[in-house]
PDB file of N, CA and C in Angstrom:
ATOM      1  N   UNK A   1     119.206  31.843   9.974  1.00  0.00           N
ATOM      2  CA  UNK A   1     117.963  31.826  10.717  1.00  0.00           C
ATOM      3  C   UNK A   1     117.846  33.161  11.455  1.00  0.00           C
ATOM      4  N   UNK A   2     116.590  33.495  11.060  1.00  0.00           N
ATOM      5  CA  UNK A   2     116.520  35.252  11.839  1.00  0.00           C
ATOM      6  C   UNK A   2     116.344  34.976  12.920  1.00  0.00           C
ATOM      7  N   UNK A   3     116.661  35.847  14.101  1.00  0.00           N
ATOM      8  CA  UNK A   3     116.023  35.993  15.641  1.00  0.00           C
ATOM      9  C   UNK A   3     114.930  35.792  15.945  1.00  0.00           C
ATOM     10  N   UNK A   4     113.722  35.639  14.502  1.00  0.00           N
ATOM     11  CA  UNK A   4     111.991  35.950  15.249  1.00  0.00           C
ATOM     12  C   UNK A   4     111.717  34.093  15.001  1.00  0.00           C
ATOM     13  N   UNK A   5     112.885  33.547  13.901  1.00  0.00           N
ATOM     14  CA  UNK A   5     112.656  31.898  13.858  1.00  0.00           C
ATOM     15  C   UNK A   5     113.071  31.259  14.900  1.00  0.00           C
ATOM     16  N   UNK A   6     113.923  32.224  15.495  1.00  0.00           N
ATOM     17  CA  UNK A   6     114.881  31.167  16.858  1.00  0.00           C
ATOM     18  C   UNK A   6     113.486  31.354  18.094  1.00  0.00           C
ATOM     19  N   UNK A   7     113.239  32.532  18.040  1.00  0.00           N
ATOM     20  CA  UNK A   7     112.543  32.732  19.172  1.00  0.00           C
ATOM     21  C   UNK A   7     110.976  31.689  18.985  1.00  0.00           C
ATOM     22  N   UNK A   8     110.165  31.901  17.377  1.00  0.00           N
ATOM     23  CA  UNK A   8     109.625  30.513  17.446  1.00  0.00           C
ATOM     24  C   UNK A   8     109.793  29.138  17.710  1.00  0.00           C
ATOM     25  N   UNK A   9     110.834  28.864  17.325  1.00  0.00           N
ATOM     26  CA  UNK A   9     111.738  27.537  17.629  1.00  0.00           C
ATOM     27  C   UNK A   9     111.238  27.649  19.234  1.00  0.00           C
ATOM     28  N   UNK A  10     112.506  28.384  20.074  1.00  0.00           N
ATOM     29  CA  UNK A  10     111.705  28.154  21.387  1.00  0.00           C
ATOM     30  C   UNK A  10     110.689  27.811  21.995  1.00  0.00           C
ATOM     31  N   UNK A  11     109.806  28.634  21.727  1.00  0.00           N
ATOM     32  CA  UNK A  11     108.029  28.800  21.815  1.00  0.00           C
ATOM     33  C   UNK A  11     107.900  27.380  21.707  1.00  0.00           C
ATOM     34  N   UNK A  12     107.930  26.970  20.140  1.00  0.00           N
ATOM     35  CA  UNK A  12     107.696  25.370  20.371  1.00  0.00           C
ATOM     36  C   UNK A  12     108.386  23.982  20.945  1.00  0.00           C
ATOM     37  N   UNK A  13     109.587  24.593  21.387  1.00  0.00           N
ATOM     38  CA  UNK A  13     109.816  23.613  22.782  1.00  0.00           C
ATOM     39  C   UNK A  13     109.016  23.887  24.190  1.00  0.00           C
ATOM     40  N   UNK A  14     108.630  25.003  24.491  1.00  0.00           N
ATOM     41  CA  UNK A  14     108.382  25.211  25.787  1.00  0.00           C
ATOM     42  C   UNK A  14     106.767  24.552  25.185  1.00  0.00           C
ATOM     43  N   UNK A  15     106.491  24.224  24.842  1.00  0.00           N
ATOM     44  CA  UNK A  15     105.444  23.922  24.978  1.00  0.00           C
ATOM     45  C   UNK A  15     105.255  21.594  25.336  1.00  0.00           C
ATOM     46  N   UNK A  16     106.164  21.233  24.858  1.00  0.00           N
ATOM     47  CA  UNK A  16     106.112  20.300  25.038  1.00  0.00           C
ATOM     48  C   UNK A  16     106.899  20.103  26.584  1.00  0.00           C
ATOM     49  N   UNK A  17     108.017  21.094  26.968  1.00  0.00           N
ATOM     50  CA  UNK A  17     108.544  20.860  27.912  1.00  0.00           C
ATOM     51  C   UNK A  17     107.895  21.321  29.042  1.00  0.00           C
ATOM     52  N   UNK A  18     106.279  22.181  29.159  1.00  0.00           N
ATOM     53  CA  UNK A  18     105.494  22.006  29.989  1.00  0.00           C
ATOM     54  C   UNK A  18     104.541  21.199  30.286  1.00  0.00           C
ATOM     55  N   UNK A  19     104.353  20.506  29.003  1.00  0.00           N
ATOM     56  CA  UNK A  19     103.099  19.412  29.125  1.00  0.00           C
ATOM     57  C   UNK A  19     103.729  18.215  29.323  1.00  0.00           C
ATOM     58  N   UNK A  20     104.658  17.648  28.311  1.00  0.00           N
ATOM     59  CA  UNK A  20     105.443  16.746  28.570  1.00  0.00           C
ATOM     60  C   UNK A  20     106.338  16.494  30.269  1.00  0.00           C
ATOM     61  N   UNK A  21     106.752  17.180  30.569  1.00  0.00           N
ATOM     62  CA  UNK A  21     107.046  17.310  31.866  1.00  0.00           C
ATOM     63  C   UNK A  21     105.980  16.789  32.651  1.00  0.00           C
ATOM     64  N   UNK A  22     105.179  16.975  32.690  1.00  0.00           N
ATOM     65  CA  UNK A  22     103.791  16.998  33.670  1.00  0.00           C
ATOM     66  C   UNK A  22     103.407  15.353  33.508  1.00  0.00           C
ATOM     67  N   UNK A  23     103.274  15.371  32.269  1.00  0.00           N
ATOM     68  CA  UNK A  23     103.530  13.545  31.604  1.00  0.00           C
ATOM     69  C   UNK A  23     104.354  12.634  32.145  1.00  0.00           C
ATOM     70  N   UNK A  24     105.836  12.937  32.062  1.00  0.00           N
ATOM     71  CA  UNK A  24     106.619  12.044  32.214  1.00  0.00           C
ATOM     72  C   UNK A  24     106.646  12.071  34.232  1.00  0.00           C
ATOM     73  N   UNK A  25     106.222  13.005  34.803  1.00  0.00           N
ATOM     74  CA  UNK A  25     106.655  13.117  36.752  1.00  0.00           C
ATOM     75  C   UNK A  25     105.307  12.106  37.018  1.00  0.00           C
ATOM     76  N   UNK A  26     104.099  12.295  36.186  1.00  0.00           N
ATOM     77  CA  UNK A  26     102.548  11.434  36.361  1.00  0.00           C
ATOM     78  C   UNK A  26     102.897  10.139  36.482  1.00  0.00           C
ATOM     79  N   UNK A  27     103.990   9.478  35.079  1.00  0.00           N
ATOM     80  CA  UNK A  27     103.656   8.637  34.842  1.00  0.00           C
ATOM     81  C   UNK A  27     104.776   7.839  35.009  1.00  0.00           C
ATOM     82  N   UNK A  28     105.960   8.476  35.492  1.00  0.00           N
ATOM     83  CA  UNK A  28     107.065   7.926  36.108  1.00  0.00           C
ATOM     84  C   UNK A  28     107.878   7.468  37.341  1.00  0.00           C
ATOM     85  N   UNK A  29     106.551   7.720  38.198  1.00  0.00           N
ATOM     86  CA  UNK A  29     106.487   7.251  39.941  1.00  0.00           C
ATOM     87  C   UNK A  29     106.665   8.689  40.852  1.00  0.00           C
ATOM     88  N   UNK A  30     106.047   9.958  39.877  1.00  0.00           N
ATOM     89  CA  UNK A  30     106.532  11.291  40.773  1.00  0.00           C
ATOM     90  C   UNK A  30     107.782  11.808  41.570  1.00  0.00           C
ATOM     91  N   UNK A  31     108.524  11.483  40.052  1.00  0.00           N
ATOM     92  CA  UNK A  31     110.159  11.728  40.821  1.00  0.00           C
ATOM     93  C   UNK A  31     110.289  12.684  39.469  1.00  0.00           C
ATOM     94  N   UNK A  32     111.452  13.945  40.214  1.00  0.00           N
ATOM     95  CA  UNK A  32     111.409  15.142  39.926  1.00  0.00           C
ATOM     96  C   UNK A  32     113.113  14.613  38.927  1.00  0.00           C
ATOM     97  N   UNK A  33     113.668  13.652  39.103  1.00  0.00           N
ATOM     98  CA  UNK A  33     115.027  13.624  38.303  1.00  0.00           C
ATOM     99  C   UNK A  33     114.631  12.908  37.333  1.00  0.00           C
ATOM    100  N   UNK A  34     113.469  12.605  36.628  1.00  0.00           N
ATOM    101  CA  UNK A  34     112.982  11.732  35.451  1.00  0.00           C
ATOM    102  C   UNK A  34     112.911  13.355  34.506  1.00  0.00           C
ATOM    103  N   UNK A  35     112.256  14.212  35.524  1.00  0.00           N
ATOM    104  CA  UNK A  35     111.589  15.369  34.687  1.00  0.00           C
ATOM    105  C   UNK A  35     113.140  16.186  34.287  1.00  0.00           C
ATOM    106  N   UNK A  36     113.942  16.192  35.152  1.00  0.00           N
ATOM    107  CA  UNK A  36     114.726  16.667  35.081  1.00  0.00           C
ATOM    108  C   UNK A  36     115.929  16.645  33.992  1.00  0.00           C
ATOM    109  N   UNK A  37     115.995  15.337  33.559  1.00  0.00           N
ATOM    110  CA  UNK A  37     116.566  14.688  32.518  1.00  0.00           C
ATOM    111  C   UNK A  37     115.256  15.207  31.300  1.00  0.00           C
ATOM    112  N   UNK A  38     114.043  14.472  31.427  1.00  0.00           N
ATOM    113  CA  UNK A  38     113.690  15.113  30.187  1.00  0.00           C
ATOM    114  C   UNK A  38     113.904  16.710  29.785  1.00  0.00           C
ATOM    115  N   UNK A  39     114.050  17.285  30.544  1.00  0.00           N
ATOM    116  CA  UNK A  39     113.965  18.838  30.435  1.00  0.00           C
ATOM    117  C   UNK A  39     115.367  18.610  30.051  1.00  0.00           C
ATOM    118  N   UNK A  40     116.437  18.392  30.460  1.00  0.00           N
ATOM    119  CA  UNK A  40     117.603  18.311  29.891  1.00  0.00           C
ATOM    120  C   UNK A  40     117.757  17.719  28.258  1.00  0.00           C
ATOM    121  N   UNK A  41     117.097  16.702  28.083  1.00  0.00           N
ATOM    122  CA  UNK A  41     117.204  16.239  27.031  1.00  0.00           C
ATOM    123  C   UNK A  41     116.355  17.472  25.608  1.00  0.00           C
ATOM    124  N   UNK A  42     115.381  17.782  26.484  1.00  0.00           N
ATOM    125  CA  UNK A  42     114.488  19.039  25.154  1.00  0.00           C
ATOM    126  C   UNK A  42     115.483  20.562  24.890  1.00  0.00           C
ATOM    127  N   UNK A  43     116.054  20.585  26.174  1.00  0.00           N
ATOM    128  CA  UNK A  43     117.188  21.801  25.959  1.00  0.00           C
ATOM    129  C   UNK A  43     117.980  21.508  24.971  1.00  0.00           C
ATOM    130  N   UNK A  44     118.956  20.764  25.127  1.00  0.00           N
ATOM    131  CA  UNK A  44     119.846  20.084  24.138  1.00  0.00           C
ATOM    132  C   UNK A  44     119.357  20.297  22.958  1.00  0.00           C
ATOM    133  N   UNK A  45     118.522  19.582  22.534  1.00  0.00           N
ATOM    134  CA  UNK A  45     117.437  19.459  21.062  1.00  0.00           C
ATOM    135  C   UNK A  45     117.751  20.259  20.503  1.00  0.00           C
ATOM    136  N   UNK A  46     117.199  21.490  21.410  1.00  0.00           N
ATOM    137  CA  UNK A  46     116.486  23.132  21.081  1.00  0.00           C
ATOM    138  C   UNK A  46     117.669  23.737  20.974  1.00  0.00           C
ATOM    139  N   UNK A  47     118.639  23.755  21.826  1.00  0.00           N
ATOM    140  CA  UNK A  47     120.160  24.025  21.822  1.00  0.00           C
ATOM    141  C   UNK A  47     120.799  23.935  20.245  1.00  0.00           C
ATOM    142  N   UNK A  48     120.429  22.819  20.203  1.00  0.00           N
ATOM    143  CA  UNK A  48     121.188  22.174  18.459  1.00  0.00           C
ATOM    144  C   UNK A  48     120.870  23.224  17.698  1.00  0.00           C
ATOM    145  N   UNK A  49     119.053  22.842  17.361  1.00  0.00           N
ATOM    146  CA  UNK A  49     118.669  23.502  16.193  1.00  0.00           C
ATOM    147  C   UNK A  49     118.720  25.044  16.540  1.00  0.00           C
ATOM    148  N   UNK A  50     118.645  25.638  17.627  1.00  0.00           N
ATOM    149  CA  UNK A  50     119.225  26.955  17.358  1.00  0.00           C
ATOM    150  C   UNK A  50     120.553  27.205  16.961  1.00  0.00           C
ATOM    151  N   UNK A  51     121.372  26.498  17.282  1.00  0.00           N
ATOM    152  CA  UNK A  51     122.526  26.936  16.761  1.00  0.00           C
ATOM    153  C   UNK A  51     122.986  26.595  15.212  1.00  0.00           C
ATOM    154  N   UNK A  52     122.264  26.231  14.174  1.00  0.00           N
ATOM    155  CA  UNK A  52     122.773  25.933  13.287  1.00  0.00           C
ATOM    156  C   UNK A  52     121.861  27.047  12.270  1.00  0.00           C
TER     157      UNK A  52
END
């Protein structure tokens, strides 16, 4: 995987991990450790598939 696929790869996490974020603090009683875990959980993801 070249550097310009990893760096797309990224791109399309940050995009769910700004909207999605915003989603899950709305709709999860406005607590910042719901978001926090999801953001943890999309890193990971993104973590994986970059590394392989």
């Amino acid at each position: 995987m070249s550097i310009s696929q990893k760096l797309g790869t990224l791109i399309v996490f940050a995009v769910p991990a700004i909207v999605g974020g915003g989603i899950v603090y709305a709709t999860l009683g406005h607590n910042y450790m719901s978001v926090a875990v999801f953001e943890i959980l999309l890193a990971t993801l993104a973590g994986g598939m970059i590394s392989r």
